[in-house]
Protein backbone atom coordinates (compact mmCIF):
# COMPACT_ATOMS: atom_id res chain seq x y z
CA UNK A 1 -15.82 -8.10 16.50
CA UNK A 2 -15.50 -8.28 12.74
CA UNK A 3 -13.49 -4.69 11.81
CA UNK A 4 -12.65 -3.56 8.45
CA UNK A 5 -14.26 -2.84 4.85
CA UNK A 6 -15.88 -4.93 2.37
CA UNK A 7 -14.31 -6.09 -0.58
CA UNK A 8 -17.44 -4.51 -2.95
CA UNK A 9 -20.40 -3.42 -1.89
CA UNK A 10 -22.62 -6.51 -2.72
CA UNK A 11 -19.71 -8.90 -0.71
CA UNK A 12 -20.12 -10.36 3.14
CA UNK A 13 -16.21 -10.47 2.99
CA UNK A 14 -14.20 -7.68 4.96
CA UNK A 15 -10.68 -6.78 4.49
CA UNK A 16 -9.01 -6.94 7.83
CA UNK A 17 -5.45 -5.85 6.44
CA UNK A 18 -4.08 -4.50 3.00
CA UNK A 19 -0.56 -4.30 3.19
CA UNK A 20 0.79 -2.48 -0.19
CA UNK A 21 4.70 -2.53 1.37
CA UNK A 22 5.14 -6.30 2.07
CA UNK A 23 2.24 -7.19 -0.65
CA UNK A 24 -0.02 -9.20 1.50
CA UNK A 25 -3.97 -9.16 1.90
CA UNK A 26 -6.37 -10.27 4.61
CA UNK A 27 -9.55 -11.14 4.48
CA UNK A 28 -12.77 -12.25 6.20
CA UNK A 29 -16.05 -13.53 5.96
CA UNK A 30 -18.90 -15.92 7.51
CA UNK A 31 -19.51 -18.93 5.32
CA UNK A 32 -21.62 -22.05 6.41
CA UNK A 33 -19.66 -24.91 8.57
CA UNK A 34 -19.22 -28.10 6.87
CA UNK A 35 -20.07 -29.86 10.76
CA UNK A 36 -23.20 -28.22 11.25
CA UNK A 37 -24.95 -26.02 7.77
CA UNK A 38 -27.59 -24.28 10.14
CA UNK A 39 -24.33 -22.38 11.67
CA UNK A 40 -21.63 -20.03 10.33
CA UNK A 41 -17.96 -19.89 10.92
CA UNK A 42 -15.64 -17.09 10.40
CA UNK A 43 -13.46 -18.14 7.77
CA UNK A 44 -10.25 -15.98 7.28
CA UNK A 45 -7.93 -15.66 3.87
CA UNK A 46 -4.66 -14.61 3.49
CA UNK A 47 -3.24 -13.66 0.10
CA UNK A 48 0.66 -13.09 0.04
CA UNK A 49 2.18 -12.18 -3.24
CA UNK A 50 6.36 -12.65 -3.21
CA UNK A 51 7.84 -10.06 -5.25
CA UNK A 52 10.33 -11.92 -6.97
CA UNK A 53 12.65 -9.27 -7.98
CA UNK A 54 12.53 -7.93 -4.46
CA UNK A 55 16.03 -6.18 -4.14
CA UNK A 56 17.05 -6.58 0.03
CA UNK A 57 17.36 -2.30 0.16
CA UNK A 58 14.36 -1.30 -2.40
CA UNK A 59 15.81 1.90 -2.65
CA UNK A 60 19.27 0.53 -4.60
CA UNK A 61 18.42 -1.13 -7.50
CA UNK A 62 22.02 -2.89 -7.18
CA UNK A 63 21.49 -4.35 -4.15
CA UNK A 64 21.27 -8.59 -3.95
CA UNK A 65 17.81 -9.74 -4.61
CA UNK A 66 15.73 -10.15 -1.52
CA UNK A 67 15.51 -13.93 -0.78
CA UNK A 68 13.97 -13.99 2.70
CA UNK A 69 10.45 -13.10 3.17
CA UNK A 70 8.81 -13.09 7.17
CA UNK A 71 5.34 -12.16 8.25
CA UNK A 72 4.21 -11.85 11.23
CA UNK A 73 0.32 -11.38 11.40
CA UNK A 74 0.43 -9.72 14.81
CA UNK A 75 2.78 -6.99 13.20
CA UNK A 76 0.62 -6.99 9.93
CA UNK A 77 -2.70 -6.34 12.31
CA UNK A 78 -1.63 -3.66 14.56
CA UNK A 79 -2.70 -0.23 13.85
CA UNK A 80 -0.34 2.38 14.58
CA UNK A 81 -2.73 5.56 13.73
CA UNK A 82 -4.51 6.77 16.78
CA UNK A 83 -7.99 6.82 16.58
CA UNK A 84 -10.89 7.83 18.55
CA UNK A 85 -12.36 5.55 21.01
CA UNK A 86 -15.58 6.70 23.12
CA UNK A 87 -15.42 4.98 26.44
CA UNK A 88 -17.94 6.08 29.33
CA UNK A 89 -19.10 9.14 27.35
CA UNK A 90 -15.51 10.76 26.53
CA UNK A 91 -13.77 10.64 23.94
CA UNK A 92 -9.75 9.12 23.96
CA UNK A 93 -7.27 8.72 21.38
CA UNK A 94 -6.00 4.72 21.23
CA UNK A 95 -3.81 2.90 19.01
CA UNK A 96 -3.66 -1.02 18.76
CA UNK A 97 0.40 -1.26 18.40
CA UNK A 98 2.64 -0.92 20.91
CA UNK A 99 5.67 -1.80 19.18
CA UNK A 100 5.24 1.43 16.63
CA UNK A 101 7.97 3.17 16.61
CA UNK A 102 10.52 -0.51 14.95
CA UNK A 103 10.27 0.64 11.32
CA UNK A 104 8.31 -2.09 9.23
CA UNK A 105 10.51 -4.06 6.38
CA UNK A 106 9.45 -3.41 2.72
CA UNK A 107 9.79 -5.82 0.44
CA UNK A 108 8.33 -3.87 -2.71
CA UNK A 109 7.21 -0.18 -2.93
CA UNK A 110 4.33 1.35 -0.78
CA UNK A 111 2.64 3.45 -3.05
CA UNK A 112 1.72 5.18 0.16
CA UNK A 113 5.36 6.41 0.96
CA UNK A 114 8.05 7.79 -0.79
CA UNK A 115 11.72 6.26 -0.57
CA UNK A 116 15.04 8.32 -1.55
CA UNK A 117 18.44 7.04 -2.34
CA UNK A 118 22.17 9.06 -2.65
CA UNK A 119 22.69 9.66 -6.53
CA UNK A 120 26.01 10.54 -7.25
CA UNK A 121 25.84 13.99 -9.63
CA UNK A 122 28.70 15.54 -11.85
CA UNK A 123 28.80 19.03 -10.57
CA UNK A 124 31.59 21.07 -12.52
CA UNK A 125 33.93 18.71 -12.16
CA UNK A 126 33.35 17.47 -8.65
CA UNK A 127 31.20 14.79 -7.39
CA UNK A 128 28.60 15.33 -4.88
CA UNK A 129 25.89 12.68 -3.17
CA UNK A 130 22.15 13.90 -3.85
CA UNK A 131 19.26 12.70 -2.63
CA UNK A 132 16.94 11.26 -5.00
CA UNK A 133 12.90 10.16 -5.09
CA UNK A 134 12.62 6.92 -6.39
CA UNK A 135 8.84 6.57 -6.61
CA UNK A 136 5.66 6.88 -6.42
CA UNK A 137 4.28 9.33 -8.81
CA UNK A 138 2.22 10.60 -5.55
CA UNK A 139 5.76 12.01 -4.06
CA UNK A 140 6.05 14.82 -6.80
CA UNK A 141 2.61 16.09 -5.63
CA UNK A 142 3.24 17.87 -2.79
C-alpha cells in the first residue's frame, strides 16, 4: 500500500515522510524497471540535509556543534497520531508507533514546535533564570 501525498498535483511521486526536526525527506514513486520496461517498480528516495551548524542542545546556542547525525527509518516512519481505522464496520483509533512516548532527537528547529531555554535576567539587582521561546514565529501565536 502506497500511503502519503503527492509532491504536486501533476506528480506520480508520494511523500512517505517529511521530517522538518532532523531535516530529512522521503519519497516514492513507480518508474519503469530497467529488467523488464512492460513492468513498474517502486522506487523510493531519501533526501537528508545535515545541518552543519547543528549545535548538540538546539536550544543553547553555546553548546558544541552537533557532529553525530543517526536515522533510523523505522523511527522516521512511525506515526504517533492516532487515527481512525474502520475495521468490520466500526470505527477504532490506531497508531503505527509503539515506541511513542522516547522523545525524538532534533538536530535543527521544527517549525512545528516551539523550544525554550533558561535566560538569565537582571532583576533589581538580583539574578533570576527565565524561560525563554527561541523560535518559531508560530509560538507567539497562541
Amino acid at each position: 500500500v502506497l500511503a502519503g501525498y503527492p509532491v504536486s498535483s501533476d506528480d506520480q511521486e508520494y511523500v512517505l515522510v517529511n521530517n522538518k526536526c532532523q531535516c530529512i525527506t522521503v519519497t516514492s514513486r513507480f518508474v519503469p524497471s530497467k529488467d523488464n520496461p512492460d513492468e513498474e517498480v517502486l522506487e523510493r528516495n531519501i533526501r537528508i540535509i545535515v545541518p552543519l551548524k547543528a549545535r548538540e542542545n538546539i536550544s543553547d546556542p553555546l553548546s558544541p556543534l552537533r557532529t553525530t547525525f543517526v536515522y533510523r527509518l523505522s523511527n522516521l516512519c512511525k506515526s504517533c497520531e492516532p487515527k481512525e481505522v474502520e475495521v468490520g464496520g466500526a470505527i477504532y483509533l490506531a497508531q503505527s508507533g509503539n515506541s511513542c512516548e522516547d522523545q525524538q532527537t532534533c538536530y535543527t528547529y521544527d517549525r512545528n514546535q516551539c523550544y525554550t531555554s533558561p535566560v538569565p535576567l537582571l532583576y533589581h539587582g538580583e539574578v533570576r533564570e527565565v524561560p525563554a521561546t527561541l523560535t518559531p514565529a508560530s509560538c507567539f501565536a497562541e
